[in-house]
PDB file of N, CA and C in Angstrom:
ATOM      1  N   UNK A   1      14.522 -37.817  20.613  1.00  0.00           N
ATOM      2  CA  UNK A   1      14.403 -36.981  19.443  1.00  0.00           C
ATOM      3  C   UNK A   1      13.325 -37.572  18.522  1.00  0.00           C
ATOM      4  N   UNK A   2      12.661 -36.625  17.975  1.00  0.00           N
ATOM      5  CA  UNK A   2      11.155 -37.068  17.209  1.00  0.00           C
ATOM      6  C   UNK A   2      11.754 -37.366  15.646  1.00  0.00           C
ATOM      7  N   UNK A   3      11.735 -38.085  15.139  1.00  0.00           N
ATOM      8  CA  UNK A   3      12.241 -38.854  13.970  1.00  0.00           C
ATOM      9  C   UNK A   3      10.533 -38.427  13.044  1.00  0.00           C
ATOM     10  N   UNK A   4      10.086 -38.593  12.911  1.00  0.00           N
ATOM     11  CA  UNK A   4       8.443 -38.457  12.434  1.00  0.00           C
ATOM     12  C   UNK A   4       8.688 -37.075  11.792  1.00  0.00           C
ATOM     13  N   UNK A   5       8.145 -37.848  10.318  1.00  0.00           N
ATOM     14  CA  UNK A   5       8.106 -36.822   9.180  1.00  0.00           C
ATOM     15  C   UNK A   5       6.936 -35.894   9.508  1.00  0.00           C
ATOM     16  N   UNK A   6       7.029 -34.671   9.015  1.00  0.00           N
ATOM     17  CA  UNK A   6       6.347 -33.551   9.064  1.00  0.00           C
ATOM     18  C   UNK A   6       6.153 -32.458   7.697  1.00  0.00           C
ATOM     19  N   UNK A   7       5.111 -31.609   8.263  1.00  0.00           N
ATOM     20  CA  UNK A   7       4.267 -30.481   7.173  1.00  0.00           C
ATOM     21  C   UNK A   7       4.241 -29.284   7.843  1.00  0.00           C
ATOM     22  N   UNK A   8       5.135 -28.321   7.738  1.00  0.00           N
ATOM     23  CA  UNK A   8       4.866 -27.965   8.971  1.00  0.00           C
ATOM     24  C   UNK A   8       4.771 -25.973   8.173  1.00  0.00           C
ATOM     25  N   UNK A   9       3.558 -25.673   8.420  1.00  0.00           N
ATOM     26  CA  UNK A   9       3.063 -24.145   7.323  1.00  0.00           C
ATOM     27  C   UNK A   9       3.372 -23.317   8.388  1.00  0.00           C
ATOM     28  N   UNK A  10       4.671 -22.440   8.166  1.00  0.00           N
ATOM     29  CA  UNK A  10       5.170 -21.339   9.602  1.00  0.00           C
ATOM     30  C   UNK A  10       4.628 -19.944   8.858  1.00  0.00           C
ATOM     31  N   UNK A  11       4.173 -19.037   9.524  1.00  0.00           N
ATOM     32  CA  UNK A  11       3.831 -17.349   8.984  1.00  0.00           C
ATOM     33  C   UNK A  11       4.830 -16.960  10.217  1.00  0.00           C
ATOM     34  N   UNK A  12       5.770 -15.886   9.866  1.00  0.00           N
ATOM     35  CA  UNK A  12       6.502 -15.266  10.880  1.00  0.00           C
ATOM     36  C   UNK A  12       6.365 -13.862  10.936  1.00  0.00           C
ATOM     37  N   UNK A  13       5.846 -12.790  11.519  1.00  0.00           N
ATOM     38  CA  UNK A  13       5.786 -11.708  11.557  1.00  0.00           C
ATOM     39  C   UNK A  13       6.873 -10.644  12.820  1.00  0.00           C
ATOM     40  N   UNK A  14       7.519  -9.324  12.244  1.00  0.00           N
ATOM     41  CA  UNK A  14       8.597  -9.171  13.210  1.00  0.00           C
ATOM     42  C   UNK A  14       7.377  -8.271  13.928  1.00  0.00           C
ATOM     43  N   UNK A  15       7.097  -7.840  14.917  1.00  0.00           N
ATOM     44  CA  UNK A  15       6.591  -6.568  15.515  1.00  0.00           C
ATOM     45  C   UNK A  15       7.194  -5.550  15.967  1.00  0.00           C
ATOM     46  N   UNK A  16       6.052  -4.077  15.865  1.00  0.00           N
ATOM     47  CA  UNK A  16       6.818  -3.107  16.138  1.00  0.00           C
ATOM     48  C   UNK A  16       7.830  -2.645  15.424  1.00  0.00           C
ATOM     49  N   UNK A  17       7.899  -2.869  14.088  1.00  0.00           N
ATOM     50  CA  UNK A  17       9.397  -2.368  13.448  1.00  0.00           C
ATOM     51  C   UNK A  17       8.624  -0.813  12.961  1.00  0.00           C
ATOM     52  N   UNK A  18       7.666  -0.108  12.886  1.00  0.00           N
ATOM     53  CA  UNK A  18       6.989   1.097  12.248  1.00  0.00           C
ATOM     54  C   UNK A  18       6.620   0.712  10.988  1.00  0.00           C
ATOM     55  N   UNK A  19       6.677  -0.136  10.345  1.00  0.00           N
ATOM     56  CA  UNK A  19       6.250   0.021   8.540  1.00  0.00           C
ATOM     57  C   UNK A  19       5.446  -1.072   9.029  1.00  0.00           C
ATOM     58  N   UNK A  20       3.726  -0.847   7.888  1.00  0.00           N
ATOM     59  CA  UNK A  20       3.454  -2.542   7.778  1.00  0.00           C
ATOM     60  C   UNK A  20       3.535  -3.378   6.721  1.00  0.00           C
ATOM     61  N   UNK A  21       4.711  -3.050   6.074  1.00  0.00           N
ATOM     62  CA  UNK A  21       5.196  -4.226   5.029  1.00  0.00           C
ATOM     63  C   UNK A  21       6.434  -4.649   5.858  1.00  0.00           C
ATOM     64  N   UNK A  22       6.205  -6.361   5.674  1.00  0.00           N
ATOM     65  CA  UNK A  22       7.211  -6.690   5.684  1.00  0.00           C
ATOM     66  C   UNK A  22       7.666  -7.875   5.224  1.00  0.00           C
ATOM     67  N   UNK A  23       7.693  -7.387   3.306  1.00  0.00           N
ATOM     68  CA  UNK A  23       8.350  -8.334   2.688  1.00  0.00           C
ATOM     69  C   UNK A  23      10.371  -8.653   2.969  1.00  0.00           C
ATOM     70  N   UNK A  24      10.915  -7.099   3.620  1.00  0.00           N
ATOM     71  CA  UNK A  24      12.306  -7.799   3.709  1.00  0.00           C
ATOM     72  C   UNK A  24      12.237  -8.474   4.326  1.00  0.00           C
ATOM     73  N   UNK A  25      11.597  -8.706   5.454  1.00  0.00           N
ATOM     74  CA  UNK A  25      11.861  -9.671   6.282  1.00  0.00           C
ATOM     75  C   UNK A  25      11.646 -10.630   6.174  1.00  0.00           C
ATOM     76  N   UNK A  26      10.289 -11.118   5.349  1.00  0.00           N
ATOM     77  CA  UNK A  26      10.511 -11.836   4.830  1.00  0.00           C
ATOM     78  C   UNK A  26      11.344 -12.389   3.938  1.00  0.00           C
ATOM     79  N   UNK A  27      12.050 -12.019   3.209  1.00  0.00           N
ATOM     80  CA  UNK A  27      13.072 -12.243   1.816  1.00  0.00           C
ATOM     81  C   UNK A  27      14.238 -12.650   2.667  1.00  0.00           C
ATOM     82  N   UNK A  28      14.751 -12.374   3.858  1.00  0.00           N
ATOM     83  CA  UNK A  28      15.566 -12.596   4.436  1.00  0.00           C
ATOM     84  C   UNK A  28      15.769 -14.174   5.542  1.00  0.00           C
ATOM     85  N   UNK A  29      14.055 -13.936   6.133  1.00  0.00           N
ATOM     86  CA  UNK A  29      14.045 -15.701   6.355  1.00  0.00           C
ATOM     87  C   UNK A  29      13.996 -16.636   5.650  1.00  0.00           C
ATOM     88  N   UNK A  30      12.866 -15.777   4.290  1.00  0.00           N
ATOM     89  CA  UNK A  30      12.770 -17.148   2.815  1.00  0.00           C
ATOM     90  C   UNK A  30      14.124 -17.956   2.930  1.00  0.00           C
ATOM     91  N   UNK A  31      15.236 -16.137   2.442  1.00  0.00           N
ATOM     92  CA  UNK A  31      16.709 -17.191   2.046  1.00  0.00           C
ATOM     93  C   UNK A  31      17.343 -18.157   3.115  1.00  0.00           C
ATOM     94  N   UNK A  32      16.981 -17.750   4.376  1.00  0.00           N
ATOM     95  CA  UNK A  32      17.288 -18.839   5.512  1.00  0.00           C
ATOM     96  C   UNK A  32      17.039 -20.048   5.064  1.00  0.00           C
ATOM     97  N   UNK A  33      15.662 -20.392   4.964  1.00  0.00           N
ATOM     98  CA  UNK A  33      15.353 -21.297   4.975  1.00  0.00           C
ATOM     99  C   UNK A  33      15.921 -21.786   3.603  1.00  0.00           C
ATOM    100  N   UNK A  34      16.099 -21.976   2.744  1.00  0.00           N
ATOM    101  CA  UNK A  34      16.174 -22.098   1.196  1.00  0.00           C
ATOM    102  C   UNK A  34      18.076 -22.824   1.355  1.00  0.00           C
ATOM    103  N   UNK A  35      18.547 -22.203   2.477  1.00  0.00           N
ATOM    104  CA  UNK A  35      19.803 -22.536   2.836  1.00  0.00           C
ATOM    105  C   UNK A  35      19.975 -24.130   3.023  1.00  0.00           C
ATOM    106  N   UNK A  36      18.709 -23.913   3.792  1.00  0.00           N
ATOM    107  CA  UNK A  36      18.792 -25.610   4.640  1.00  0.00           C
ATOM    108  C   UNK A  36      18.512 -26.532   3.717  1.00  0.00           C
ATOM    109  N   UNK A  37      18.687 -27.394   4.260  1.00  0.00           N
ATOM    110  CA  UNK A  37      18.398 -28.716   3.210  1.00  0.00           C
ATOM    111  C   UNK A  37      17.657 -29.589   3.093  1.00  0.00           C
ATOM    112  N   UNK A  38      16.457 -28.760   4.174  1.00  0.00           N
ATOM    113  CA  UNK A  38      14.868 -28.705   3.809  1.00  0.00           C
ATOM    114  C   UNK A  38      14.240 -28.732   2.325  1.00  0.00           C
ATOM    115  N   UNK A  39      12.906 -29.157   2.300  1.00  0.00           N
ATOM    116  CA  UNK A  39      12.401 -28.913   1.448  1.00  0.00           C
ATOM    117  C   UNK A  39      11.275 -27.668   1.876  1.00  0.00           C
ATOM    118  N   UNK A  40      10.900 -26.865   1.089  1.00  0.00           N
ATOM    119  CA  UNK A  40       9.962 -25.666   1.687  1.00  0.00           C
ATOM    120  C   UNK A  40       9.360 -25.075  -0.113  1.00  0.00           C
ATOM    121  N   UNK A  41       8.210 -24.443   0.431  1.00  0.00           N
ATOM    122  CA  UNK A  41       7.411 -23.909  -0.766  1.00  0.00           C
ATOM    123  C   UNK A  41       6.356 -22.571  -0.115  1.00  0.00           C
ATOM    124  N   UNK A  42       7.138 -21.520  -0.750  1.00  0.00           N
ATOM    125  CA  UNK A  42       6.551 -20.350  -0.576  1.00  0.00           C
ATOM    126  C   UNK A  42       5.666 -19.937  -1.004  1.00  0.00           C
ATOM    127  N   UNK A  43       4.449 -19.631  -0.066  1.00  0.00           N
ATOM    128  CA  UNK A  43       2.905 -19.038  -0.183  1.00  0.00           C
ATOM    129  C   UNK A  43       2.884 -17.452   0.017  1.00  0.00           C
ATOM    130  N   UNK A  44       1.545 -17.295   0.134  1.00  0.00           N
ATOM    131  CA  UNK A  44       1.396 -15.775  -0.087  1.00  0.00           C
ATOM    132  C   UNK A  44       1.056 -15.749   1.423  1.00  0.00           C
ATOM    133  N   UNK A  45       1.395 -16.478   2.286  1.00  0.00           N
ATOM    134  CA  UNK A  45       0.777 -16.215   3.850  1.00  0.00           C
ATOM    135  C   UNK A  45       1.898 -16.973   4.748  1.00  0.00           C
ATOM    136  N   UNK A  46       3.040 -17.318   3.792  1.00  0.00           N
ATOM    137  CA  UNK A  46       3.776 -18.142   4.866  1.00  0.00           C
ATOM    138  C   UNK A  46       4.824 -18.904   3.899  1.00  0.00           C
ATOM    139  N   UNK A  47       5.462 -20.272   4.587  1.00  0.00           N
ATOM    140  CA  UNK A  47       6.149 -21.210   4.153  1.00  0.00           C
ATOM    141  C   UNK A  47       6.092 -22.429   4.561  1.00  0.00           C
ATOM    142  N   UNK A  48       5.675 -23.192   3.831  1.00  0.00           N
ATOM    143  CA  UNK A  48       5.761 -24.835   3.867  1.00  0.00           C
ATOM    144  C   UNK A  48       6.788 -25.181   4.323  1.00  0.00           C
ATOM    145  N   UNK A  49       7.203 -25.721   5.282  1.00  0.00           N
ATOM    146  CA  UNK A  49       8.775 -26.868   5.534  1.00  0.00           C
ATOM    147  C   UNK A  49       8.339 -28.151   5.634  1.00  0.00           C
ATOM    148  N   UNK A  50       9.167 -28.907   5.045  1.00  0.00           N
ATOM    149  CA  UNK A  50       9.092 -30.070   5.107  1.00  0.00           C
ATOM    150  C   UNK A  50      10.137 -31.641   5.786  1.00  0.00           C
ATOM    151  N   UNK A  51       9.961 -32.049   6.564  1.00  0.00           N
ATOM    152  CA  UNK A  51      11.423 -33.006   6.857  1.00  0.00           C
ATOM    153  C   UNK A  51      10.495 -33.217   8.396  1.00  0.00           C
ATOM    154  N   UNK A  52      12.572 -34.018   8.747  1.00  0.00           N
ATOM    155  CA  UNK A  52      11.779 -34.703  10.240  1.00  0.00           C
ATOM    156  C   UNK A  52      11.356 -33.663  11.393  1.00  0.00           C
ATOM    157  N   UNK A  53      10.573 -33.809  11.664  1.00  0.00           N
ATOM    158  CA  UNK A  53      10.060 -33.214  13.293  1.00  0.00           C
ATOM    159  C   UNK A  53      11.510 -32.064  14.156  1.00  0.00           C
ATOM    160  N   UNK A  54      12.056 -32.973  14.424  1.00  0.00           N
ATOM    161  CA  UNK A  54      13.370 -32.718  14.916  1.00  0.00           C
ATOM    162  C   UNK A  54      14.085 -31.289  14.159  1.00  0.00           C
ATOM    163  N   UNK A  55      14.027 -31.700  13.278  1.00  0.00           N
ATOM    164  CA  UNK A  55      15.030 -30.937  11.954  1.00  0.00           C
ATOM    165  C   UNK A  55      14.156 -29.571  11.445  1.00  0.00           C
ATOM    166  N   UNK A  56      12.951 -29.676  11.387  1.00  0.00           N
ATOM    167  CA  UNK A  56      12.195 -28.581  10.909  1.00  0.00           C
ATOM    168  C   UNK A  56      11.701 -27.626  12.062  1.00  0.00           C
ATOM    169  N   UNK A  57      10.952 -28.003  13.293  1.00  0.00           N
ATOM    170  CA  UNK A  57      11.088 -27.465  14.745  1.00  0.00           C
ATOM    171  C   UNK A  57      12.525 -26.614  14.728  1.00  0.00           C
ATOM    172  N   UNK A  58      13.508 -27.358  14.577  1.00  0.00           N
ATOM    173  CA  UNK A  58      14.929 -26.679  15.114  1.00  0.00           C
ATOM    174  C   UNK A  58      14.944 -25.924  14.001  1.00  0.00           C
ATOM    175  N   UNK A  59      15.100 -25.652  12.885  1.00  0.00           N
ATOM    176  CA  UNK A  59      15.180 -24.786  11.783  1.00  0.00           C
ATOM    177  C   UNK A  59      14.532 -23.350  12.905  1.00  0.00           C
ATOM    178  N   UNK A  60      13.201 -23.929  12.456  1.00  0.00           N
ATOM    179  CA  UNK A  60      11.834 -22.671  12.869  1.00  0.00           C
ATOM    180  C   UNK A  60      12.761 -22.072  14.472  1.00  0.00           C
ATOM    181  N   UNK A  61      13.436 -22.549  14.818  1.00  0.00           N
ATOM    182  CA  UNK A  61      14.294 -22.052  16.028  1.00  0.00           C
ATOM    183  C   UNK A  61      15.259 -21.047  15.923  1.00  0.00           C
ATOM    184  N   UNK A  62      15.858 -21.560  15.428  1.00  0.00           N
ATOM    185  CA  UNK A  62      17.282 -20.837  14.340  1.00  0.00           C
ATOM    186  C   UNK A  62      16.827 -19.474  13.274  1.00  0.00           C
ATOM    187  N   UNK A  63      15.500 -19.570  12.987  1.00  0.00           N
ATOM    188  CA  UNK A  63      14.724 -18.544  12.240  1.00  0.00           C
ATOM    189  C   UNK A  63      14.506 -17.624  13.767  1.00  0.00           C
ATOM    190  N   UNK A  64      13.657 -17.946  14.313  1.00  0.00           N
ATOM    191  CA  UNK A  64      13.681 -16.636  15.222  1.00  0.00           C
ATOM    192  C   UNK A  64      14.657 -16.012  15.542  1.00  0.00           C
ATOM    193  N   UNK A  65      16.429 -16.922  16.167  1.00  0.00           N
ATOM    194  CA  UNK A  65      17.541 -16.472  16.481  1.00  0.00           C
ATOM    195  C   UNK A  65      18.242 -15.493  15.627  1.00  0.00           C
ATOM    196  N   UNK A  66      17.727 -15.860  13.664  1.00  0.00           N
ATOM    197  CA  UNK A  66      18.679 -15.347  13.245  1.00  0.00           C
ATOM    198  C   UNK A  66      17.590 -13.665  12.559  1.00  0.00           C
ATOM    199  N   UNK A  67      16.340 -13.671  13.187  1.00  0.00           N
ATOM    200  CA  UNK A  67      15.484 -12.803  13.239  1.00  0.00           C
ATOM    201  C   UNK A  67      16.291 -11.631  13.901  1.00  0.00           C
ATOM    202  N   UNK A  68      16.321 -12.323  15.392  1.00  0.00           N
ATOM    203  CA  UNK A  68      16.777 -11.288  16.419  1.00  0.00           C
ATOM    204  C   UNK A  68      18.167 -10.606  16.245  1.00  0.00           C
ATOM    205  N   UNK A  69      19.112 -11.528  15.742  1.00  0.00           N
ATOM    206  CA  UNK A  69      20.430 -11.121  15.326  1.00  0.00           C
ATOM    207  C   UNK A  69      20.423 -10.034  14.172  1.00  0.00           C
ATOM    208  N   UNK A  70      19.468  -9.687  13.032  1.00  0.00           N
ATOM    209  CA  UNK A  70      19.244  -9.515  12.088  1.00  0.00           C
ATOM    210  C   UNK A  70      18.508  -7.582  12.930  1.00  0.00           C
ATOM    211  N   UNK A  71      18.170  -7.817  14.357  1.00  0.00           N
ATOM    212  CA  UNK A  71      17.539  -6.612  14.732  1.00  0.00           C
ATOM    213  C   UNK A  71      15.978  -6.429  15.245  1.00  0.00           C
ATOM    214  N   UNK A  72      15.701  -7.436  14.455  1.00  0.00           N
ATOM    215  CA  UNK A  72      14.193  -7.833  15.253  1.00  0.00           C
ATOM    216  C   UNK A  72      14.205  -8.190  16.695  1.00  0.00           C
ATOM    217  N   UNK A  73      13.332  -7.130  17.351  1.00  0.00           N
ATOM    218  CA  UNK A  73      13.293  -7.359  18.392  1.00  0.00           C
ATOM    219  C   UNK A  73      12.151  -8.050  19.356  1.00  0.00           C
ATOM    220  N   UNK A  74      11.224  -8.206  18.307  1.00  0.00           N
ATOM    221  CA  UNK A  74      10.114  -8.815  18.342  1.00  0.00           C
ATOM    222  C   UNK A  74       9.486  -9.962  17.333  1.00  0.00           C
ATOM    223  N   UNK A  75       9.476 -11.323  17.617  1.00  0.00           N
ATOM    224  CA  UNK A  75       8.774 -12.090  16.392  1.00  0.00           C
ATOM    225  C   UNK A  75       7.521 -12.924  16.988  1.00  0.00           C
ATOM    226  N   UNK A  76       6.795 -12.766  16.255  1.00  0.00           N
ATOM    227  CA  UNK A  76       5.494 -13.643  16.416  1.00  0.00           C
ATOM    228  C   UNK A  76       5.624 -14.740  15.294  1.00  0.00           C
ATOM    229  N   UNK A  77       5.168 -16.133  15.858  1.00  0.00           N
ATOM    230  CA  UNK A  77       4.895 -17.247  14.360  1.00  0.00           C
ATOM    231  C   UNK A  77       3.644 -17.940  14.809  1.00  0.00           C
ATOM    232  N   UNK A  78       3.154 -18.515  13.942  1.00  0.00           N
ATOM    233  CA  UNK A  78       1.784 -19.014  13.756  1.00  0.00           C
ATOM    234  C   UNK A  78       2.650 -20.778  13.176  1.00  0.00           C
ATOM    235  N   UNK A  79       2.223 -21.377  13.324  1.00  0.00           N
ATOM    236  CA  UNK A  79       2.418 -22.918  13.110  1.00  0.00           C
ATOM    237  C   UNK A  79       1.416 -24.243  13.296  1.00  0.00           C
ATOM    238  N   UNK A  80       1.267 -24.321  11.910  1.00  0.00           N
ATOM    239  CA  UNK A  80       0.690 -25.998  12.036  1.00  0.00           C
ATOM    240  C   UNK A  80       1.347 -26.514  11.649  1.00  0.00           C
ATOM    241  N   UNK A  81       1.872 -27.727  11.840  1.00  0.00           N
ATOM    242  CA  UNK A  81       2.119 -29.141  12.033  1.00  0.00           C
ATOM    243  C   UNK A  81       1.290 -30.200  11.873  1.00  0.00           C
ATOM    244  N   UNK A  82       1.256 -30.844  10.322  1.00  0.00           N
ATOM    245  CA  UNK A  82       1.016 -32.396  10.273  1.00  0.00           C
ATOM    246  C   UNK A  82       1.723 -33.727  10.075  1.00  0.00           C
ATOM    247  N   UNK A  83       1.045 -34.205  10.617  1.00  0.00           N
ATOM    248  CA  UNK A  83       2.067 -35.633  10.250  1.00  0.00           C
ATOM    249  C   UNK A  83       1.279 -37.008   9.976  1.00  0.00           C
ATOM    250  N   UNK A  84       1.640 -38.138   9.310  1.00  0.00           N
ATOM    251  CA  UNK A  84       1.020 -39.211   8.797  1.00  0.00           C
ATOM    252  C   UNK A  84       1.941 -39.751   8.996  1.00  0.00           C
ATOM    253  N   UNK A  85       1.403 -41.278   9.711  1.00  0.00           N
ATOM    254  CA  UNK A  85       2.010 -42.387   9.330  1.00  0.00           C
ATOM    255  C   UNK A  85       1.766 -43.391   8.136  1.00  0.00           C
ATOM    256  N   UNK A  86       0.386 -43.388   7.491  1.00  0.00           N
ATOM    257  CA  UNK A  86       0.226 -44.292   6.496  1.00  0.00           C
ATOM    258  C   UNK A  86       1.284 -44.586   5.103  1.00  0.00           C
ATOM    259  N   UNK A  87       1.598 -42.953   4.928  1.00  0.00           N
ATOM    260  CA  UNK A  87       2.067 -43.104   3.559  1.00  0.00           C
ATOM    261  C   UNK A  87       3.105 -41.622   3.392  1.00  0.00           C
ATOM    262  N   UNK A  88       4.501 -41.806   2.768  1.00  0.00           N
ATOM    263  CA  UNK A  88       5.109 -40.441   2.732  1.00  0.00           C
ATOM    264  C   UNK A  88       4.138 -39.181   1.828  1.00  0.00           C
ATOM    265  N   UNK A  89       3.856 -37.998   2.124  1.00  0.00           N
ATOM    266  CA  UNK A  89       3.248 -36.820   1.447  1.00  0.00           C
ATOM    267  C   UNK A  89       4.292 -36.196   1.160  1.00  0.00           C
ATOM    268  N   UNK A  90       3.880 -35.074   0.364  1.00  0.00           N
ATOM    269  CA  UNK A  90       5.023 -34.073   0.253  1.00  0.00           C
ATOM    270  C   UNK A  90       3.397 -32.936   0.249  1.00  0.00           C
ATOM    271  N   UNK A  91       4.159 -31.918   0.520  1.00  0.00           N
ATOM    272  CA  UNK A  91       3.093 -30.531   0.443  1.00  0.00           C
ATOM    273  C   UNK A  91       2.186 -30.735  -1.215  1.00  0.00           C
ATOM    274  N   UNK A  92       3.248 -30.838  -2.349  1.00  0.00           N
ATOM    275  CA  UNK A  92       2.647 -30.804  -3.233  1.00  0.00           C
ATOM    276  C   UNK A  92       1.834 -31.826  -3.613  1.00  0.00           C
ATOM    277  N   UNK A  93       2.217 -33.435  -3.062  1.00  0.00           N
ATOM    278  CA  UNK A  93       1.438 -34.295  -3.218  1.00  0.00           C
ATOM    279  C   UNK A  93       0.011 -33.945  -2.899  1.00  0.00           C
ATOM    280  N   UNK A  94      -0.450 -33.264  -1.685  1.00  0.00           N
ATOM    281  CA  UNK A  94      -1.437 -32.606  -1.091  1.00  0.00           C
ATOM    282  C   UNK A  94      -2.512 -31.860  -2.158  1.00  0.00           C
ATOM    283  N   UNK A  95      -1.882 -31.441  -2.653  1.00  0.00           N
ATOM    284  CA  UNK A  95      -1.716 -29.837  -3.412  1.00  0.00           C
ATOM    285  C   UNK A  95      -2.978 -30.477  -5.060  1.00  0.00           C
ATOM    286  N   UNK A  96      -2.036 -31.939  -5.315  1.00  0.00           N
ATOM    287  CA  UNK A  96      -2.488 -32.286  -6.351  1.00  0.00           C
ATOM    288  C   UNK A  96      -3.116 -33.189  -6.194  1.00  0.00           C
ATOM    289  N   UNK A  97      -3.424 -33.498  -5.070  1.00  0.00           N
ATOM    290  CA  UNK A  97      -5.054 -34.699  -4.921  1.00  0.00           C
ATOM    291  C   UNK A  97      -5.913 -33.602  -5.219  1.00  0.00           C
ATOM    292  N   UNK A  98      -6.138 -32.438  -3.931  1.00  0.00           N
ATOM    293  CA  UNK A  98      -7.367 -31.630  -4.223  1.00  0.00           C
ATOM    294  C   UNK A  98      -7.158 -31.069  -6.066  1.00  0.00           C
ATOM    295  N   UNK A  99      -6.722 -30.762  -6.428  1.00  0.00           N
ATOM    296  CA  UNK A  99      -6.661 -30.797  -7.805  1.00  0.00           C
ATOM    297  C   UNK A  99      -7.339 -31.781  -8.898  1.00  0.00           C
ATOM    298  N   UNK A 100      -7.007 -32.919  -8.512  1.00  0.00           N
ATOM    299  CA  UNK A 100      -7.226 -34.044  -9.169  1.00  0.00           C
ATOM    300  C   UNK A 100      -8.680 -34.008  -8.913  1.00  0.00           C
ATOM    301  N   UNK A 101      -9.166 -33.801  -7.968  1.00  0.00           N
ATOM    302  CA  UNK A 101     -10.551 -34.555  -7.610  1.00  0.00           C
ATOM    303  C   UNK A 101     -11.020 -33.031  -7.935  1.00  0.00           C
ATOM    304  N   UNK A 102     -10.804 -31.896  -8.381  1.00  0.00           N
ATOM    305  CA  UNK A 102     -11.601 -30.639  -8.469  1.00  0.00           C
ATOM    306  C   UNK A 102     -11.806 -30.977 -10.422  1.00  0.00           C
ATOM    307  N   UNK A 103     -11.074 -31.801 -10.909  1.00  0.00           N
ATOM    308  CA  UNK A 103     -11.156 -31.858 -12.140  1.00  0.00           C
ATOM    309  C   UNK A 103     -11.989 -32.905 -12.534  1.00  0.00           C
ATOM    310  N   UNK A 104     -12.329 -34.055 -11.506  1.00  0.00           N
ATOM    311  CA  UNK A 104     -13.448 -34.774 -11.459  1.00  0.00           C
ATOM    312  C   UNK A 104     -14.747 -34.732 -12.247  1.00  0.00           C
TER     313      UNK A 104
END
């Protein structure tokens, strides 16, 4: 089991439902995730998770399952994944270097 902290930016899209909005569906994984005891930060293209390898992978698992249960019969996700060993990050730590140095 991968112990190694992670960054991990998921976009989940259902297909084929006929509409092309799909904020419920989104609103419905947000609260998934928001459940866990993850850390996560919602963008306009996706969601940040944050934690171990192990724990955030399996989440993003449990999101498709509880997709399909939910009626989706189709999900697509997009995923990057970073990880560092030098030093703990958090998304926002990220967030506020480029900040810092744009105020330079």
């Amino acid at each position: 089991m991968a112990k190694i902290s992670c960054l991990a930016d998921v976009c989940m899209v259902p297909l084929g439902t006929g509409s092309p909005s799909v904020s419920d569906f989104v609103a419905a994984v947000e609260k998934k995730i928001r459940e866990s005891h993850l850390n996560s930060t919602l963008h306009s293209a996706g969601t940040t998770i944050e934690g171990p390898w192990d724990e955030v992978t399996g989440l993003i698992g449990e999101l498709h399952e509880y997709a399909h249960e939910l009626g989706y019969v189709r999900v697509h996700t997009d995923i990057r994944i970073g990880t560092r060993t030098d030093k703990p990050q958090t998304a926002q730590d990220k967030v506020d270097t480029v900040l810092a140095k744009l105020n330079q």
